[in-house]
N, C-alpha and C. Protein backbone atom coordinates (compact mmCIF):
# COMPACT_ATOMS: atom_id res chain seq x y z
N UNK A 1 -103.78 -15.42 104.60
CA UNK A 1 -104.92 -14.83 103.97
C UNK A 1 -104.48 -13.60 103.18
N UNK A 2 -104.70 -13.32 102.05
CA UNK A 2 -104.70 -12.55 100.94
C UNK A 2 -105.67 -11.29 101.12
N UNK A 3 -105.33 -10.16 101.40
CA UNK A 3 -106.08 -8.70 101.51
C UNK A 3 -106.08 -8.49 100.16
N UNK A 4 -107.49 -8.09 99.60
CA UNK A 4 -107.09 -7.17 98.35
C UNK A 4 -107.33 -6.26 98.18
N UNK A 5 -106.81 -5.55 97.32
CA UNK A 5 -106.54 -3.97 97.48
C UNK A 5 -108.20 -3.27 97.28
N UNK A 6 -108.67 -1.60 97.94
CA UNK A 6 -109.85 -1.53 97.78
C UNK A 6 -109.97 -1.26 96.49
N UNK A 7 -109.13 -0.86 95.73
CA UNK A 7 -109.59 -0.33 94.07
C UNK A 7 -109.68 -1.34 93.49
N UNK A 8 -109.54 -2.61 92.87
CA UNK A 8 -109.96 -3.38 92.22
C UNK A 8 -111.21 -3.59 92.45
N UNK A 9 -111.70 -3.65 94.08
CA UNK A 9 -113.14 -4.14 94.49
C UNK A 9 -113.74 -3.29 94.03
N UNK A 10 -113.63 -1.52 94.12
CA UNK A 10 -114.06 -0.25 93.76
C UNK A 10 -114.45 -0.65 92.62
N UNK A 11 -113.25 -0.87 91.39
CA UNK A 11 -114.04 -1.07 89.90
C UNK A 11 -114.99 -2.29 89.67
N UNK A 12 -114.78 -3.46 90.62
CA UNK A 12 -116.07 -4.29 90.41
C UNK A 12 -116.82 -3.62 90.94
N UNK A 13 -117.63 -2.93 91.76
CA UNK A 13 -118.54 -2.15 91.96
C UNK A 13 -118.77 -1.36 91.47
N UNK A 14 -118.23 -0.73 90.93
CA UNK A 14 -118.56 0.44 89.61
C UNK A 14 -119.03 -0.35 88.40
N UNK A 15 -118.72 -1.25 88.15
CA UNK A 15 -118.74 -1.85 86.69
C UNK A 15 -120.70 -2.82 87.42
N UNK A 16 -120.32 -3.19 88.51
CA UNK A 16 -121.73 -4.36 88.96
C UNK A 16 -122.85 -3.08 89.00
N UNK A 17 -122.47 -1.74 89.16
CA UNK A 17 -123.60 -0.94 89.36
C UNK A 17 -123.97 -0.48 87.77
N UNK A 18 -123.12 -0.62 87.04
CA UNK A 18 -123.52 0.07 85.71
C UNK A 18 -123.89 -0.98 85.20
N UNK A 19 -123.71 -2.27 85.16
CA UNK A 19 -124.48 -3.29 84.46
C UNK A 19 -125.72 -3.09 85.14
N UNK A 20 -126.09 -3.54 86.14
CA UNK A 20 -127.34 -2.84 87.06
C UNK A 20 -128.40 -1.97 86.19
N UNK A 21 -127.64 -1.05 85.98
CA UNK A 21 -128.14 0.32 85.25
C UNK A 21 -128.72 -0.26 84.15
N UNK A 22 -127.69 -0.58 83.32
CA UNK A 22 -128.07 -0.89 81.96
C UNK A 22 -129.14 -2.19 82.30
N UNK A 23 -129.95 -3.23 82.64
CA UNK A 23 -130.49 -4.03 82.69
C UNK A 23 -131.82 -2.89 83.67
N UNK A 24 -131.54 -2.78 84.27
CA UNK A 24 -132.63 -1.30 84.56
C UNK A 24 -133.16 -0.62 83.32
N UNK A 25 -132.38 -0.13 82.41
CA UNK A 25 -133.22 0.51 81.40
C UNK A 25 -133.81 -0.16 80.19
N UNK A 26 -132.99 -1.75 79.88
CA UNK A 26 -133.62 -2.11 79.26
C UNK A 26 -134.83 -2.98 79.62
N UNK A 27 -134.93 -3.19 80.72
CA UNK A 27 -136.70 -3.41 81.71
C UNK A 27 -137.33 -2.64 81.62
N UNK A 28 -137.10 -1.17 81.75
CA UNK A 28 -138.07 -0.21 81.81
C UNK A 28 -138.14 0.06 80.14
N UNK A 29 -137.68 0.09 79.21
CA UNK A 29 -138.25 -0.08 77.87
C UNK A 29 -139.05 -1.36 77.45
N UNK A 30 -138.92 -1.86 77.91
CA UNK A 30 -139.94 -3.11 77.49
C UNK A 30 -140.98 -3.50 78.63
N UNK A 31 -140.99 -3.44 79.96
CA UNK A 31 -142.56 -3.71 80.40
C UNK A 31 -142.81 -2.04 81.33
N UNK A 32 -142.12 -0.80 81.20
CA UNK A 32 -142.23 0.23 82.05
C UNK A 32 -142.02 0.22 83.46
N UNK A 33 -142.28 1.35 84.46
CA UNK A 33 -141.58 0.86 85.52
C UNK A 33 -142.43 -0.30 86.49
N UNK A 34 -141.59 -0.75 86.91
CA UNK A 34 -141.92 -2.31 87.68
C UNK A 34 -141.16 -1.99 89.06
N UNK A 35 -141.51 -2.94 89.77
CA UNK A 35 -140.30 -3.02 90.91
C UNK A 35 -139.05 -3.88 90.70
N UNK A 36 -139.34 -4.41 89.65
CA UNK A 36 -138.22 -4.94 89.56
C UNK A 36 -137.15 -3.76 88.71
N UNK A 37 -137.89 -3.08 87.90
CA UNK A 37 -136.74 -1.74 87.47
C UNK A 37 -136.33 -1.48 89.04
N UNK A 38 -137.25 -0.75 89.49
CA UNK A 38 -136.21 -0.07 91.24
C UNK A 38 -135.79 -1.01 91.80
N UNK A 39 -136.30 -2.02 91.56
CA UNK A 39 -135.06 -2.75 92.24
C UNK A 39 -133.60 -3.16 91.65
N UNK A 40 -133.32 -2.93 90.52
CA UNK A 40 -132.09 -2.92 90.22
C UNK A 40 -131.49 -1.38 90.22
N UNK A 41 -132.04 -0.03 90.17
CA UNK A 41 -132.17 1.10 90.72
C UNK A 41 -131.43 0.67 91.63
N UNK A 42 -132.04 0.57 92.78
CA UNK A 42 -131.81 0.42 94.22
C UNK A 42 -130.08 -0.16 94.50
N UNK A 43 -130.48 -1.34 93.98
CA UNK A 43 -129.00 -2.17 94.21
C UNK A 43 -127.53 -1.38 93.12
N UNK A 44 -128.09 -0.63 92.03
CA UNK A 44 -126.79 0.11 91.55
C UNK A 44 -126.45 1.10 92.39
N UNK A 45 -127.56 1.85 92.95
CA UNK A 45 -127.20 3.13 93.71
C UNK A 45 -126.40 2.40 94.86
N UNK A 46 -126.71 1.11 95.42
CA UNK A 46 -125.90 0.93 96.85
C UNK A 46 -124.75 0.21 96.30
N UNK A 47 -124.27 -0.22 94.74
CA UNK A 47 -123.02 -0.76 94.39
C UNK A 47 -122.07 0.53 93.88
N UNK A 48 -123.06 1.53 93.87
CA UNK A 48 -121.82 2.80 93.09
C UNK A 48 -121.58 3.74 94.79
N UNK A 49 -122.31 3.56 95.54
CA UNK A 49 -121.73 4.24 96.90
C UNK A 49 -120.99 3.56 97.59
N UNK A 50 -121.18 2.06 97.72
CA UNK A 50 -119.99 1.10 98.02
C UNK A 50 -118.53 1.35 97.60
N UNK A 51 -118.70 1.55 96.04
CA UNK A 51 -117.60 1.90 95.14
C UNK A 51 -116.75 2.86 95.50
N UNK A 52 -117.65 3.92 96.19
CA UNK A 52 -117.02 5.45 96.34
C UNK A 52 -116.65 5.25 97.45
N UNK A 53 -116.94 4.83 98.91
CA UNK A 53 -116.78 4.29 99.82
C UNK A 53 -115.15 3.53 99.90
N UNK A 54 -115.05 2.84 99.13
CA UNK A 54 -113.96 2.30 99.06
C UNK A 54 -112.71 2.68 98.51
N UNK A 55 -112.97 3.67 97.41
CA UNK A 55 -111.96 4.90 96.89
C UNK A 55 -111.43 5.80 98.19
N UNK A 56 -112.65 6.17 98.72
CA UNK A 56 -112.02 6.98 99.86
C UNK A 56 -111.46 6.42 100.76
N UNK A 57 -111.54 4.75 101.63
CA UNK A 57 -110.99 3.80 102.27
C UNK A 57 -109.66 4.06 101.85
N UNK A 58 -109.10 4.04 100.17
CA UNK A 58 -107.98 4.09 99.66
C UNK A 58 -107.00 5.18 99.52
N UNK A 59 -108.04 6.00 99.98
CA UNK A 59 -107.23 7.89 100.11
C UNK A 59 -106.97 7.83 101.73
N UNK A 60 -107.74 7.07 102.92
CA UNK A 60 -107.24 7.20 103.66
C UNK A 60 -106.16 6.46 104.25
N UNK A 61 -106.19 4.88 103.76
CA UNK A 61 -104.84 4.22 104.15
C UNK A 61 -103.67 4.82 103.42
N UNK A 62 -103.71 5.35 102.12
CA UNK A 62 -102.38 6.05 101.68
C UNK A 62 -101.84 7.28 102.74
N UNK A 63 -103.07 7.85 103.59
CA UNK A 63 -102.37 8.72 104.29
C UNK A 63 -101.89 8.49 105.41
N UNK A 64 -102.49 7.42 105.80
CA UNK A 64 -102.17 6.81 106.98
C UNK A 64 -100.89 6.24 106.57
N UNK A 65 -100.24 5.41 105.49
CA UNK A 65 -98.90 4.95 105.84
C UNK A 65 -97.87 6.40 105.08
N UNK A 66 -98.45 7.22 104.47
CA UNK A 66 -97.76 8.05 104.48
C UNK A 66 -96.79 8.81 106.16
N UNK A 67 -97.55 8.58 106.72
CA UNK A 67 -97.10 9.13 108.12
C UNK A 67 -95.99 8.41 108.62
């Protein structure tokens, strides 16, 4: 089985939360806010903390095999 590294996953999550975003604002320019705007809200905010989440995963295994 193949581990992959957390930063690649990091930038798909960075990149799945900013598309997010952008399809968020262009909903809310054309029917105003909906739940379906917060709901893609919702799901970028939990794909860009995922993201960050996993950057730091990557600051801590470097220190860990640093040792």
């Amino acid at each position: 089985m193949r581990i992959i590294s957390p930063v690649p996953m990091a930038i798909f999550y960075f990149l799945l939360g900013s598309l997010l975003i952008y399809f968020a604002t262009r909903h809310v320019g054309a029917n105003g806010l909906t739940f379906l705007s917060y709901f893609f809200v919702a799901f970028a905010a939990y794909d860009f903390f995922v993201g960050i989440r996993l950057l730091l995963m990557r600051k801590t295994i470097k220190k860990m095999q640093d040792k």
